[in-house]
C-alpha atoms as a PDB file:
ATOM      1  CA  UNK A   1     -48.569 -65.766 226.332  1.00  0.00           C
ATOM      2  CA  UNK A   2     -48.605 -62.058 226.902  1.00  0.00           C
ATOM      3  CA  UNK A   3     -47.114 -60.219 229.523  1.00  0.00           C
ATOM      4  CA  UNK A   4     -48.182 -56.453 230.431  1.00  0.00           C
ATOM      5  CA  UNK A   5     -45.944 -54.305 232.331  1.00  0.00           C
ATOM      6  CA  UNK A   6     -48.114 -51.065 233.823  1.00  0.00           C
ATOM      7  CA  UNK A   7     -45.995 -48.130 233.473  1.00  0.00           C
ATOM      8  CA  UNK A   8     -46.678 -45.487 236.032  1.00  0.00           C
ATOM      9  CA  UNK A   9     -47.169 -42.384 233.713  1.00  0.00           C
ATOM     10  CA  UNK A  10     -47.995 -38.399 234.250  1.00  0.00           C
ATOM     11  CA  UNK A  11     -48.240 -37.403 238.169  1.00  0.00           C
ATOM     12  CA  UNK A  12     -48.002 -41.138 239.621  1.00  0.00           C
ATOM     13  CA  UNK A  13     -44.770 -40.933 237.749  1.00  0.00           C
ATOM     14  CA  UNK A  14     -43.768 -38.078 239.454  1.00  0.00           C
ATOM     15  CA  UNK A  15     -45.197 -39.077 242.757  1.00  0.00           C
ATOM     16  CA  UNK A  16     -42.976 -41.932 242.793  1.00  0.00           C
ATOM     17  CA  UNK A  17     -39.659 -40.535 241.655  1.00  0.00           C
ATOM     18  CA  UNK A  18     -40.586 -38.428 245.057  1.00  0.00           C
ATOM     19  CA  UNK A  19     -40.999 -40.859 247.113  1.00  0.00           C
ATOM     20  CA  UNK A  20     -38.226 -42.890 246.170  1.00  0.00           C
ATOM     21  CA  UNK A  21     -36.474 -39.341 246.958  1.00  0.00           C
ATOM     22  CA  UNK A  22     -37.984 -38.694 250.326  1.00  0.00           C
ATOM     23  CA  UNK A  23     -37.645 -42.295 251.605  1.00  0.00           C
ATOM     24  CA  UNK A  24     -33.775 -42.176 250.331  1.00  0.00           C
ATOM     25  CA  UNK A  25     -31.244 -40.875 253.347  1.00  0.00           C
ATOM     26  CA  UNK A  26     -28.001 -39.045 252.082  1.00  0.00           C
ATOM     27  CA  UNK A  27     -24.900 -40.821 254.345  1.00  0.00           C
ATOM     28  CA  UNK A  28     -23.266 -37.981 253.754  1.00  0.00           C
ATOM     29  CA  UNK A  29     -25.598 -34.736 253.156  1.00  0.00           C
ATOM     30  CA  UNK A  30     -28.142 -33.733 255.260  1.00  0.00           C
ATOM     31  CA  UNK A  31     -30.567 -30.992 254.024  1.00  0.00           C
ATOM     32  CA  UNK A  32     -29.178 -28.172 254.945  1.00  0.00           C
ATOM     33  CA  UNK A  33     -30.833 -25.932 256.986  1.00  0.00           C
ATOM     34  CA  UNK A  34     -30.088 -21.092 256.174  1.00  0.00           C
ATOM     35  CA  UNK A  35     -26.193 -21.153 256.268  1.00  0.00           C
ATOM     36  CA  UNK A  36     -25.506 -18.569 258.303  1.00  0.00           C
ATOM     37  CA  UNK A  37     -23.153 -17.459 261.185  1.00  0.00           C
ATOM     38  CA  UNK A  38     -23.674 -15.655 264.150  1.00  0.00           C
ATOM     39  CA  UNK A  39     -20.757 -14.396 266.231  1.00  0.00           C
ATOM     40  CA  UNK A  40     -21.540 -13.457 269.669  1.00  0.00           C
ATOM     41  CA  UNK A  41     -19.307 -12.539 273.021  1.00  0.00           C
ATOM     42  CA  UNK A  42     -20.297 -11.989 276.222  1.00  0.00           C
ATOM     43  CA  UNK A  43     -16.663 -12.608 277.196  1.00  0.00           C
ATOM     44  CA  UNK A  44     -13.678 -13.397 275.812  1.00  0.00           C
ATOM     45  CA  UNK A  45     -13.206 -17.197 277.488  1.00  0.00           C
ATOM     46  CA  UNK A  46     -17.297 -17.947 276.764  1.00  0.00           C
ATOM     47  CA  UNK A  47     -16.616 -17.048 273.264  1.00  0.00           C
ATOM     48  CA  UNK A  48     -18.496 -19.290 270.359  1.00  0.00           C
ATOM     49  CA  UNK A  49     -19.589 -19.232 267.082  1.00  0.00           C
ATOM     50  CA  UNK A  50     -22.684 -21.049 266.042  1.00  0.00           C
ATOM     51  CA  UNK A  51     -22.339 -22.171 262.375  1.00  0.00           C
ATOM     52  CA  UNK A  52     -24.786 -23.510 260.356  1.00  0.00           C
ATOM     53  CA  UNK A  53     -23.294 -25.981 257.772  1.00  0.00           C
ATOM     54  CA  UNK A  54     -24.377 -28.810 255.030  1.00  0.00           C
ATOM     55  CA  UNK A  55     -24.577 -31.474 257.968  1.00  0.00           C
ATOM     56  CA  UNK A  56     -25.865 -30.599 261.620  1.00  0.00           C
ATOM     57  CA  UNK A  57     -25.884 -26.851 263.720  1.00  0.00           C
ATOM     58  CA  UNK A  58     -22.438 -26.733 265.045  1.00  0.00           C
ATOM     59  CA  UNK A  59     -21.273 -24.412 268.290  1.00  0.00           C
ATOM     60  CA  UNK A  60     -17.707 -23.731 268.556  1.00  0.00           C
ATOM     61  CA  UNK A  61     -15.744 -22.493 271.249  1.00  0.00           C
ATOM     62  CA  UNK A  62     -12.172 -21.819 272.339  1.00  0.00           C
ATOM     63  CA  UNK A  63     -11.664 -25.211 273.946  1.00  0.00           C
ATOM     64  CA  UNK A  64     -12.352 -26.985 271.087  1.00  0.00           C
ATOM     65  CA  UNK A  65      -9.554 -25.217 269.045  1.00  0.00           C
ATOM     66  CA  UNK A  66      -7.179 -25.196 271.939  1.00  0.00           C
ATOM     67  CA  UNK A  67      -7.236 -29.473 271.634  1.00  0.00           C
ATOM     68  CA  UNK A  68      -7.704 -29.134 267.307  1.00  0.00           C
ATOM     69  CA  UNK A  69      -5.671 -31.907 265.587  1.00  0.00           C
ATOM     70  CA  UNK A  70      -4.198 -30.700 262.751  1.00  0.00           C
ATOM     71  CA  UNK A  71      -4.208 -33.069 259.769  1.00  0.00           C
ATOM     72  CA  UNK A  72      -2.293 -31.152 256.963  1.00  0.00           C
ATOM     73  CA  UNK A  73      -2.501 -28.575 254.692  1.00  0.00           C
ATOM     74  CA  UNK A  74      -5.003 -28.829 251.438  1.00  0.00           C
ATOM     75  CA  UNK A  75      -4.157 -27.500 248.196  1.00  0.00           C
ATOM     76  CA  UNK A  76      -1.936 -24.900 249.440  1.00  0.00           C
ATOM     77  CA  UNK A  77      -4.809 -22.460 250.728  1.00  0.00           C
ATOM     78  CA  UNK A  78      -6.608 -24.531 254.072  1.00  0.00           C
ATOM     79  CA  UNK A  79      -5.698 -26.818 256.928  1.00  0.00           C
ATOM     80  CA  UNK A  80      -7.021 -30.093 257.394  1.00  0.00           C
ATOM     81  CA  UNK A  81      -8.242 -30.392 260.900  1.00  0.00           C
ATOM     82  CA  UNK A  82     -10.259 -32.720 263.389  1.00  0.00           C
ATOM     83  CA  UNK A  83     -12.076 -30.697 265.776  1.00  0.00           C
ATOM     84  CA  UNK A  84     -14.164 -32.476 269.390  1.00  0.00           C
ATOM     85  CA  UNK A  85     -17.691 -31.588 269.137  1.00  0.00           C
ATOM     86  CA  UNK A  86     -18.794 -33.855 272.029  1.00  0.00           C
ATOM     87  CA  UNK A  87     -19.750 -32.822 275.733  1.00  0.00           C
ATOM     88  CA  UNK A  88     -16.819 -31.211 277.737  1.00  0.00           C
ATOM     89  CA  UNK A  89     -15.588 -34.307 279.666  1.00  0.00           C
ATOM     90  CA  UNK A  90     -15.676 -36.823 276.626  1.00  0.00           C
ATOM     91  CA  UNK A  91     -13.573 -34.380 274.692  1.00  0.00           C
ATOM     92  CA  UNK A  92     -11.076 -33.675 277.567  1.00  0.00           C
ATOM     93  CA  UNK A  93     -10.526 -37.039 277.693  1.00  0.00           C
ATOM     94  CA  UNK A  94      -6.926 -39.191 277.584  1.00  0.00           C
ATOM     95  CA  UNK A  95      -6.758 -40.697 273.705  1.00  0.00           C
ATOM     96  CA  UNK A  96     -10.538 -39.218 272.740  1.00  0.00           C
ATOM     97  CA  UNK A  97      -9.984 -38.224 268.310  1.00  0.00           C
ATOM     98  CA  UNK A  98     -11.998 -35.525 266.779  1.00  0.00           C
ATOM     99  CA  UNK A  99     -15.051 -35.874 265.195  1.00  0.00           C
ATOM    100  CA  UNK A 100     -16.027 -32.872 263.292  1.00  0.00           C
ATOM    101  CA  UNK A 101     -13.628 -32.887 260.014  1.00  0.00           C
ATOM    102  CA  UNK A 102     -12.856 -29.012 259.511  1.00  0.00           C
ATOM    103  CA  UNK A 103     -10.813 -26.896 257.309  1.00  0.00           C
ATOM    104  CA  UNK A 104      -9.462 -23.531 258.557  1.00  0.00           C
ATOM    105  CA  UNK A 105      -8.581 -20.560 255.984  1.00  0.00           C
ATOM    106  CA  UNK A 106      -4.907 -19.956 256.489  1.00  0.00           C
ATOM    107  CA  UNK A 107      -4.774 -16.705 255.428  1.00  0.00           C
ATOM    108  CA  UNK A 108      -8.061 -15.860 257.366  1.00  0.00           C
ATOM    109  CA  UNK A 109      -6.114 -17.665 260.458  1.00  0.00           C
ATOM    110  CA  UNK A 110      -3.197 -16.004 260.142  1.00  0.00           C
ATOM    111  CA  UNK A 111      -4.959 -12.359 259.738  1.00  0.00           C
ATOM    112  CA  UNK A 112      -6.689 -12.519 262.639  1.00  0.00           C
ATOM    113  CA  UNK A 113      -3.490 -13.498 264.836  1.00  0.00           C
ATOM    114  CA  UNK A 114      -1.947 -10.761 263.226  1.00  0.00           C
ATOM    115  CA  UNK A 115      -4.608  -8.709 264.081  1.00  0.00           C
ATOM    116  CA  UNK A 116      -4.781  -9.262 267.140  1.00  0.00           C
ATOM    117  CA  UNK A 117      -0.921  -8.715 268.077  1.00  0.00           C
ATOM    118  CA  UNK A 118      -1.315  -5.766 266.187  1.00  0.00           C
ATOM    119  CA  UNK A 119      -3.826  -4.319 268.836  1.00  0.00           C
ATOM    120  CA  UNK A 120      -1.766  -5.367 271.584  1.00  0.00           C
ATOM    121  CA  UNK A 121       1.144  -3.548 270.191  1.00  0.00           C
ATOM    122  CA  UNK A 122      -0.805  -0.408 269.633  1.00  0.00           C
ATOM    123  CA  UNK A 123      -1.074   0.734 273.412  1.00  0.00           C
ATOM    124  CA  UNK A 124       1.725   1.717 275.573  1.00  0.00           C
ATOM    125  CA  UNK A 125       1.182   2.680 279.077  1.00  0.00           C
ATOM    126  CA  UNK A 126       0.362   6.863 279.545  1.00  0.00           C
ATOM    127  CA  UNK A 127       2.374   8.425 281.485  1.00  0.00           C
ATOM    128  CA  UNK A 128       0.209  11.204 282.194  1.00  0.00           C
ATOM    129  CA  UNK A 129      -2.580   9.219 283.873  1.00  0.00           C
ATOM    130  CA  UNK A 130      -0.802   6.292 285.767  1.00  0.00           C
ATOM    131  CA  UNK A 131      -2.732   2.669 285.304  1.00  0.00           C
ATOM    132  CA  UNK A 132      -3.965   3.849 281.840  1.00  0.00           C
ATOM    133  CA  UNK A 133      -2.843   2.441 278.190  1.00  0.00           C
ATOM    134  CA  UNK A 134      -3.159   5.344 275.606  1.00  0.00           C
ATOM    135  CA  UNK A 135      -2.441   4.806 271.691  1.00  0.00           C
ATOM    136  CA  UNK A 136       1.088   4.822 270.380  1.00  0.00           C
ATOM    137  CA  UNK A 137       1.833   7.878 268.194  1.00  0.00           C
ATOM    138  CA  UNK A 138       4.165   8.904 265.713  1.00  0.00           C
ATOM    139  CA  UNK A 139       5.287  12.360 264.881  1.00  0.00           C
ATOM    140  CA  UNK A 140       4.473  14.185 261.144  1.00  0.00           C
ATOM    141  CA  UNK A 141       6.629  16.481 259.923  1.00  0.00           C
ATOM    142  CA  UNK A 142       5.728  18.958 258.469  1.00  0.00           C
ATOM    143  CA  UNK A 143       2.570  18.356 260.807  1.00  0.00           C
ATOM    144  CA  UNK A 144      -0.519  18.037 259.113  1.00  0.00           C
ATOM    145  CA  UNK A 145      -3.117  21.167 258.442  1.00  0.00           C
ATOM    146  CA  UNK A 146      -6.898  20.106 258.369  1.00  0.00           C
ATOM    147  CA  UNK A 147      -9.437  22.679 257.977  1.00  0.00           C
ATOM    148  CA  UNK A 148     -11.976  23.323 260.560  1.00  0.00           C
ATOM    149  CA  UNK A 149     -15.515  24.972 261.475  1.00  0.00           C
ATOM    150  CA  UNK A 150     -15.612  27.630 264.094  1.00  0.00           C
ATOM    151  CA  UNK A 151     -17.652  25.099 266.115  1.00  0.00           C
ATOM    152  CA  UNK A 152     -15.593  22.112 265.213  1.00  0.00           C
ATOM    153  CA  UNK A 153     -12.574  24.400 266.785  1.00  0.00           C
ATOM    154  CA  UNK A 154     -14.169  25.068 269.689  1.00  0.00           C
ATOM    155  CA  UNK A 155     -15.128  21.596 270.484  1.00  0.00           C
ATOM    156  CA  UNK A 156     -11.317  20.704 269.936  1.00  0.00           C
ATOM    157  CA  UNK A 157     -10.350  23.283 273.033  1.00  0.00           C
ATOM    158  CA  UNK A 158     -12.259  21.665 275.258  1.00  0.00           C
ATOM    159  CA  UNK A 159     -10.826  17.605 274.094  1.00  0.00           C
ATOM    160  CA  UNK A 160      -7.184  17.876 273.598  1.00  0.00           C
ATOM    161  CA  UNK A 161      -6.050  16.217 276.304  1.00  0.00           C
ATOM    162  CA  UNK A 162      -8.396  12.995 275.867  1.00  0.00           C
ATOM    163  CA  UNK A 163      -7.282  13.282 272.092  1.00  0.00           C
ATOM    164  CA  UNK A 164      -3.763  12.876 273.464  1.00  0.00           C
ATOM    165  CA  UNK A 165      -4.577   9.633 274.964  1.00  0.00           C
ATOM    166  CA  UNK A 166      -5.914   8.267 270.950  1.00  0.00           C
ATOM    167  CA  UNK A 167      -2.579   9.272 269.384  1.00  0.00           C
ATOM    168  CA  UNK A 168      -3.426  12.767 268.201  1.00  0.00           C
ATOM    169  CA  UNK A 169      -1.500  15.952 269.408  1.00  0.00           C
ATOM    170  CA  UNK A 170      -3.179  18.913 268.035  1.00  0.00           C
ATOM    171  CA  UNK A 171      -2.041  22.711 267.760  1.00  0.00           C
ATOM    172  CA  UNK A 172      -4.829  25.046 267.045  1.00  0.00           C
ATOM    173  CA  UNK A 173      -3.606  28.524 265.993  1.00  0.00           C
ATOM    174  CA  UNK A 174      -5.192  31.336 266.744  1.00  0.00           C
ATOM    175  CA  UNK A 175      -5.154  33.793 263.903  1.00  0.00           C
ATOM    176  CA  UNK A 176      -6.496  33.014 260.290  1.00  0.00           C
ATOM    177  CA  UNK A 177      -9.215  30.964 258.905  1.00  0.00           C
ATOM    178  CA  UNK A 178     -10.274  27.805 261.319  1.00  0.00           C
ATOM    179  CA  UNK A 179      -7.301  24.816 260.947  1.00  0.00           C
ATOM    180  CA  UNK A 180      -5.460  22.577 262.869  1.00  0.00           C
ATOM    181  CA  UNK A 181      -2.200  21.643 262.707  1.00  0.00           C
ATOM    182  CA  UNK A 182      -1.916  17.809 263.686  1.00  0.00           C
ATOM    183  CA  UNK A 183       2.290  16.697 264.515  1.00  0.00           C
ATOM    184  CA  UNK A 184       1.439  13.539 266.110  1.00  0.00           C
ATOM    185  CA  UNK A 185      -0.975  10.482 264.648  1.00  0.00           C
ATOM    186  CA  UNK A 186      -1.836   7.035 265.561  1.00  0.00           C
ATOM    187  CA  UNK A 187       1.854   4.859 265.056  1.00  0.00           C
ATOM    188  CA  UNK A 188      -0.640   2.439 262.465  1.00  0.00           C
ATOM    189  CA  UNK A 189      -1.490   5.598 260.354  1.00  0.00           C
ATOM    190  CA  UNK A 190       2.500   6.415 259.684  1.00  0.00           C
ATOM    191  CA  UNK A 191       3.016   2.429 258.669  1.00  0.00           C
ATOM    192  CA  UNK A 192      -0.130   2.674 256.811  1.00  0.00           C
ATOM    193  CA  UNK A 193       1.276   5.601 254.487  1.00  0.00           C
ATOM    194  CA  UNK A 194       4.254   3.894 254.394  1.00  0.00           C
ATOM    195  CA  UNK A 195       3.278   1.520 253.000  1.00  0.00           C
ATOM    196  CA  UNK A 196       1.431   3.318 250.358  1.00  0.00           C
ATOM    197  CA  UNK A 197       4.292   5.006 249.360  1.00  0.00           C
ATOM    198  CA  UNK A 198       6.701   2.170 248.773  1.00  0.00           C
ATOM    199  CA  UNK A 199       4.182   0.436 246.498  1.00  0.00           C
ATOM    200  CA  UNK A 200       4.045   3.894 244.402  1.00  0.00           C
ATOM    201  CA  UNK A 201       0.237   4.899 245.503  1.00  0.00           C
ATOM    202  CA  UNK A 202      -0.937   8.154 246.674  1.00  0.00           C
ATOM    203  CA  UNK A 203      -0.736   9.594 249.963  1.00  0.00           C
ATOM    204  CA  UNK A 204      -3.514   8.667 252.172  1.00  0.00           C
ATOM    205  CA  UNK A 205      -2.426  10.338 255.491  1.00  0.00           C
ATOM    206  CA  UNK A 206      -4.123  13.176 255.440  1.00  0.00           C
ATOM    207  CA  UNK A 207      -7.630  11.711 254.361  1.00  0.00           C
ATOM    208  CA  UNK A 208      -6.920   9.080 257.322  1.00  0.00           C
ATOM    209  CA  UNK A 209      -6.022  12.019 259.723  1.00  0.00           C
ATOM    210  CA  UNK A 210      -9.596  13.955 259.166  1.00  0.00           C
ATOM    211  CA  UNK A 211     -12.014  10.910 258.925  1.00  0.00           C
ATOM    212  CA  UNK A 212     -10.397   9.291 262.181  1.00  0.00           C
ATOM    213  CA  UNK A 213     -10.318  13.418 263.669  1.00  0.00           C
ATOM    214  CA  UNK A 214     -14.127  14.357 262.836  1.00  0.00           C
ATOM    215  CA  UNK A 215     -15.543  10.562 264.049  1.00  0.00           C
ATOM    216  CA  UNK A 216     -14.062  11.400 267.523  1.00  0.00           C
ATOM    217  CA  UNK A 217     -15.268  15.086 267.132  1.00  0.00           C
ATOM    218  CA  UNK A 218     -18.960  13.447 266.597  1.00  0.00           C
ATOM    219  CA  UNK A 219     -18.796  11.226 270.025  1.00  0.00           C
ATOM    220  CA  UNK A 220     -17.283  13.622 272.008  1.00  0.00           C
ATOM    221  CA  UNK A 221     -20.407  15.415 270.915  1.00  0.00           C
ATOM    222  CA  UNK A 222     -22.764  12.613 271.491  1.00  0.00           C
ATOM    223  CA  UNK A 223     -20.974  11.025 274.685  1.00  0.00           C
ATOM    224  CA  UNK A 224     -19.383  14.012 276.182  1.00  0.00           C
ATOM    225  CA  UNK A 225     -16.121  12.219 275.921  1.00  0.00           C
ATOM    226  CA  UNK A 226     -13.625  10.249 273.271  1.00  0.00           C
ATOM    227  CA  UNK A 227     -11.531   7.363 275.232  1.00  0.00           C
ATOM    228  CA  UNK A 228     -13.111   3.899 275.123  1.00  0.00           C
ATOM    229  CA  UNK A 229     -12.822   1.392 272.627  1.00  0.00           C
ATOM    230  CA  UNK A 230     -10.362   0.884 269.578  1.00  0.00           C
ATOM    231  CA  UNK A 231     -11.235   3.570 267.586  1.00  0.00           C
ATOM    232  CA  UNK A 232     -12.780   1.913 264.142  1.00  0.00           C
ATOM    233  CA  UNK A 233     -11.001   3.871 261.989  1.00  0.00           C
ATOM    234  CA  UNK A 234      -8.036   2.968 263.814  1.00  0.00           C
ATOM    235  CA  UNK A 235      -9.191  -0.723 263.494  1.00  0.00           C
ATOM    236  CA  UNK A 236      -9.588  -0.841 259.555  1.00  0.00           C
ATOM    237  CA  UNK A 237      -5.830   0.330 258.994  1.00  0.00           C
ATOM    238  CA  UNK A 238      -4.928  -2.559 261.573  1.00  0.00           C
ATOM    239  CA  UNK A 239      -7.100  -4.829 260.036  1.00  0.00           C
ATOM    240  CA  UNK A 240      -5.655  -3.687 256.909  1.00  0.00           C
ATOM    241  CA  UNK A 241      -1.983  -4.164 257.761  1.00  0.00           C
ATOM    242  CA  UNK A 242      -3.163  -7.136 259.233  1.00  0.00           C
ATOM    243  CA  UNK A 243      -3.743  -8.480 255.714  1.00  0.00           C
ATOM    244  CA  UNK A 244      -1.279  -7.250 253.806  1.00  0.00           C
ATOM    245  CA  UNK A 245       1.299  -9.094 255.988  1.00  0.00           C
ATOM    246  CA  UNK A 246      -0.878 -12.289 256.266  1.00  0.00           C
ATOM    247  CA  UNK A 247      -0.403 -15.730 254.869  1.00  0.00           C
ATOM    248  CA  UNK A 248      -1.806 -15.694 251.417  1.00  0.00           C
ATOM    249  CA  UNK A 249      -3.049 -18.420 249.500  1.00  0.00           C
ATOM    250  CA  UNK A 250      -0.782 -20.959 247.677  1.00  0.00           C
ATOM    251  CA  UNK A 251       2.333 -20.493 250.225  1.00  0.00           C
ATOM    252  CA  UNK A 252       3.316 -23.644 251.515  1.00  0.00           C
ATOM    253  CA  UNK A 253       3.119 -24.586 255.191  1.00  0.00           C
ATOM    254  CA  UNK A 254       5.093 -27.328 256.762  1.00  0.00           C
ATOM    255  CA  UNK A 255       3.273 -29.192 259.164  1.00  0.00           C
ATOM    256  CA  UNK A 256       5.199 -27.397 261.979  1.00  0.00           C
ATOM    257  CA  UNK A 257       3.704 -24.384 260.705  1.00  0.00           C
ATOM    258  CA  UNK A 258       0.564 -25.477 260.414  1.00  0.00           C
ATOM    259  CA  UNK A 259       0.580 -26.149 264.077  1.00  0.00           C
ATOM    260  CA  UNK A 260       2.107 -23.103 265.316  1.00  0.00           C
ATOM    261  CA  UNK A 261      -1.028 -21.285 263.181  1.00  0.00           C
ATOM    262  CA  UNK A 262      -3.768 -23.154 264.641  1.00  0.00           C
ATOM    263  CA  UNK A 263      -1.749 -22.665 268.318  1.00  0.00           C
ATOM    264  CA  UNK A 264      -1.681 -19.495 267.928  1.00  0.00           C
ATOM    265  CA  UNK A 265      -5.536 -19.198 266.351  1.00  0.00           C
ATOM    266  CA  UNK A 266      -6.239 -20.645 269.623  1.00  0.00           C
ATOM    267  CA  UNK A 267      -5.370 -17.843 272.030  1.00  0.00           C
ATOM    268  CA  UNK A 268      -6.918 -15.143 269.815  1.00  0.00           C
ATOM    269  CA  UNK A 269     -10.201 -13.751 271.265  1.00  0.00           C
ATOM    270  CA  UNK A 270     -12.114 -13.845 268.275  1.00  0.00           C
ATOM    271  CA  UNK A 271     -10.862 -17.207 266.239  1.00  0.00           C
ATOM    272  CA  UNK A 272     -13.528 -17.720 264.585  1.00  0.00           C
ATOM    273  CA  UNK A 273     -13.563 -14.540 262.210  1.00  0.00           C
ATOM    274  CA  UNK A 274     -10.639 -13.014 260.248  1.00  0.00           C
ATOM    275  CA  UNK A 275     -10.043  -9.337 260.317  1.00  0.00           C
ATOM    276  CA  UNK A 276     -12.491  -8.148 258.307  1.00  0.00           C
ATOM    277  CA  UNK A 277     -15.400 -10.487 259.701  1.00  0.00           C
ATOM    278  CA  UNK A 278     -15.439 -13.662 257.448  1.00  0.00           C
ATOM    279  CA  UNK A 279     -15.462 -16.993 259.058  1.00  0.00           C
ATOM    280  CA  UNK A 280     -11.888 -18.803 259.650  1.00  0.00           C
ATOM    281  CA  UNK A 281     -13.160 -22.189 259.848  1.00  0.00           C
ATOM    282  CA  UNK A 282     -15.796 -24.026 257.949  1.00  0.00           C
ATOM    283  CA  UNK A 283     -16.707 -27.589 258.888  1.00  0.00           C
ATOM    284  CA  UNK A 284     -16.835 -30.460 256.433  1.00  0.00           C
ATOM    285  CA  UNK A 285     -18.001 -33.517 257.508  1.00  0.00           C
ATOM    286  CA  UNK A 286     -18.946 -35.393 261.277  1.00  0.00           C
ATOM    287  CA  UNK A 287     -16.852 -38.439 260.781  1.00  0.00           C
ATOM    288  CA  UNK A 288     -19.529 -39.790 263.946  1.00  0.00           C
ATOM    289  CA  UNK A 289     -22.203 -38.682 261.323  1.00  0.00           C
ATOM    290  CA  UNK A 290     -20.382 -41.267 258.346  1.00  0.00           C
ATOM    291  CA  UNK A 291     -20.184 -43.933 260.858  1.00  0.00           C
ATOM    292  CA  UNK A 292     -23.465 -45.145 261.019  1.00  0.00           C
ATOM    293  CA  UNK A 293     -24.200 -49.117 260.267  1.00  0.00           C
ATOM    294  CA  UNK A 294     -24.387 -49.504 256.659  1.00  0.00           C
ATOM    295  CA  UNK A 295     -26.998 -52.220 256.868  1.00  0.00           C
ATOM    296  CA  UNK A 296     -29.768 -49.469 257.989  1.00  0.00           C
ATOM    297  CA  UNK A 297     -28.264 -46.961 255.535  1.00  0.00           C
ATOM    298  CA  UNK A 298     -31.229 -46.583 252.412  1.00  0.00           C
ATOM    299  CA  UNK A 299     -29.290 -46.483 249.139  1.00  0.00           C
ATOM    300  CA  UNK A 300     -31.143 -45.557 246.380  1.00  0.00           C
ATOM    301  CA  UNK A 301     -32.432 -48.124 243.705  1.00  0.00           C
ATOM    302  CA  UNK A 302     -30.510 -46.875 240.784  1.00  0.00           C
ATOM    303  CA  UNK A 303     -31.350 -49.874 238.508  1.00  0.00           C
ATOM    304  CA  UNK A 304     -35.223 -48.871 239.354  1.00  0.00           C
ATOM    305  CA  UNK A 305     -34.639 -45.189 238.683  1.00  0.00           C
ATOM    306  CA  UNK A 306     -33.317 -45.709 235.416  1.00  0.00           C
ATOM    307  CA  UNK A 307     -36.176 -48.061 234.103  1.00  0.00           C
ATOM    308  CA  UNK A 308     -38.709 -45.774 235.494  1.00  0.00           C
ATOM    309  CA  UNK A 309     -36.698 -42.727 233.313  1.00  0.00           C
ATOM    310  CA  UNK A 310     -36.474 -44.288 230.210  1.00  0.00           C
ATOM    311  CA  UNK A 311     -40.411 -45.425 230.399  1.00  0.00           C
ATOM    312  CA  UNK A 312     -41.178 -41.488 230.749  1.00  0.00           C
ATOM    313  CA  UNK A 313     -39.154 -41.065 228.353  1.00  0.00           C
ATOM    314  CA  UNK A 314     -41.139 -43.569 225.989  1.00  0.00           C
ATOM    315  CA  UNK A 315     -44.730 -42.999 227.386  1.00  0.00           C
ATOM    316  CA  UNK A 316     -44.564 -40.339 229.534  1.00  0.00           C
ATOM    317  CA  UNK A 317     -44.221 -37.364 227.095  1.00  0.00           C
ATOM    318  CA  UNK A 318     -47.013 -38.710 224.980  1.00  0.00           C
ATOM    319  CA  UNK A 319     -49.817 -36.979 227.358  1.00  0.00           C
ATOM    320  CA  UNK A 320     -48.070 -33.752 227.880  1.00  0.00           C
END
């Protein structure tokens, strides 16, 4: 007695490796959908971060860090933490765990609380226009000389006093070629070249000093006026002390200190990014997600897969 065995060959073959694939759900990964994240703040308290990850669209917001349950730290570089994606009242709830399995950067954490204490420290109050904050400044001696237009010097008559207010105390002479003489800066600038210097480098003040003088020369020219936000040039040598000074990977945390980061992640107004923009936290896995009855979960027939291989291996080739 003979038995045949039909071999599904060429695209039927293919077809059904497909379908096997298609009918076949992954307990753990999801197709992902364009990783991407979008950071957006109308205010400071609404804040949240909509990340797109290897399992489902996520939204985070500051509530859901406040109540994060640090785990532990991994491999000297991330924190293990459990994070309450459900509705507002289920997560507030008495003895309700964390879901969504998440691992947060610790030197990204740690940046942006540095950061952010960084900008705090950088105002003082002015004296010269009560109820105001104004930039704190630190004097250069000898002060610095920048060289100016004729127009560039004029627009500096007319600004000194706001320029006061961002750190900057200016003397403009009034005899020779167009300069400046600059004998106060921004206090970050002075830490900044500091800095530089100990480590051997090449004085950067003076670079520092022009870009961050002609960018507030340009909007007082465009707005009519220079006070308003953080200055950005300002901002980078924050963001870059801000770094410097950070937790970096492969230093060992204590879980005390892991929970004193993510406590102090939590009252930072932008959590979710570090200094220079890169995401803090990254989710992992939706422990509600793993879960699921195991009995409905399709497995894949691996026994099948492999018999269906090796017969395109031995008559599947032949019509190509």
């Amino acid at each position: 007695m003979m038995f045949f065995i039909s071999v599904p060959t060429g695209d039927k073959l293919e077809n059904s490796l497909s379908s096997m694939y298609s009918k076949w759900k992954n307990p753990v990964f999801d197709r992902p959908p364009v990783v991407g994240v979008d950071v957006c703040s109308d205010q400071a308290d609404g804040l949240a971060v909509k990340i797109h990850n290897i399992l489902f669209p996520y939204r985070f917001s500051k509530a859901m860090i406040t109540s994060m349950k640090v785990i532990h730290q991994v491999d000297k570089k991330f924190l293990a933490c459990l994070i309450n994606t459900r509705d507002t009242e289920s997560a507030q709830a008495p003895g309700t765990e964390g879901n969504l399995l998440v691992l947060v950067d610790q030197h990204a954490a740690h940046e942006r609380v540095r950061l952010e204490k960084l900008i705090a420290d950088s105002y003082e109050d002015d004296p010269d226009t009560p109820g105001e904050r104004r930039l704190c400044s630190s004097s250069v001696a000898p002060p610095l000389e920048l060289s100016v237009t004729e127009e560039e010097l004029r627009l500096l008559r007319g600004c000194q006093a706001p320029l006061r207010g961002l750190g900057l105390q200016l003397e403009l002479p009034t005899t020779g070629a167009p300069r400046v003489l600059v004998g106060r800066v921004p206090l970050c600038f002075t830490e900044k070249e500091h800095n530089e210097v100990r480590r051997g480098r090449p004085s950067v003040i003076k670079a520092v000093v022009e870009e961050y003088l002609r960018d507030q020369l340009e909007i007082f020219c465009s707005t009519g006026s220079v006070r308003g936000t953080l200055p950005l040039a300002v901002l980078r040598v924050l963001a870059s002390l801000a770094c410097h000074g950070a937790i970096k990977f492969n230093d060992v945390l204590s879980l005390d200190e892991c929970h004193s980061l993510v406590g102090s992640l939590s009252s930072c107004q932008l959590p979710f990014q570090c200094a220079h923009g890169r995401p803090s936290i990254a989710p992992l896995a939706d422990t509600l997600f793993l879960e699921g009855d195991e009995k409905e979960t399709q497995r894949p027939n691996l026994g099948r897969l492999r018999r269906m291989y090796k017969a395109w291996e031995l008559y599947g080739r032949r019509k190509l």
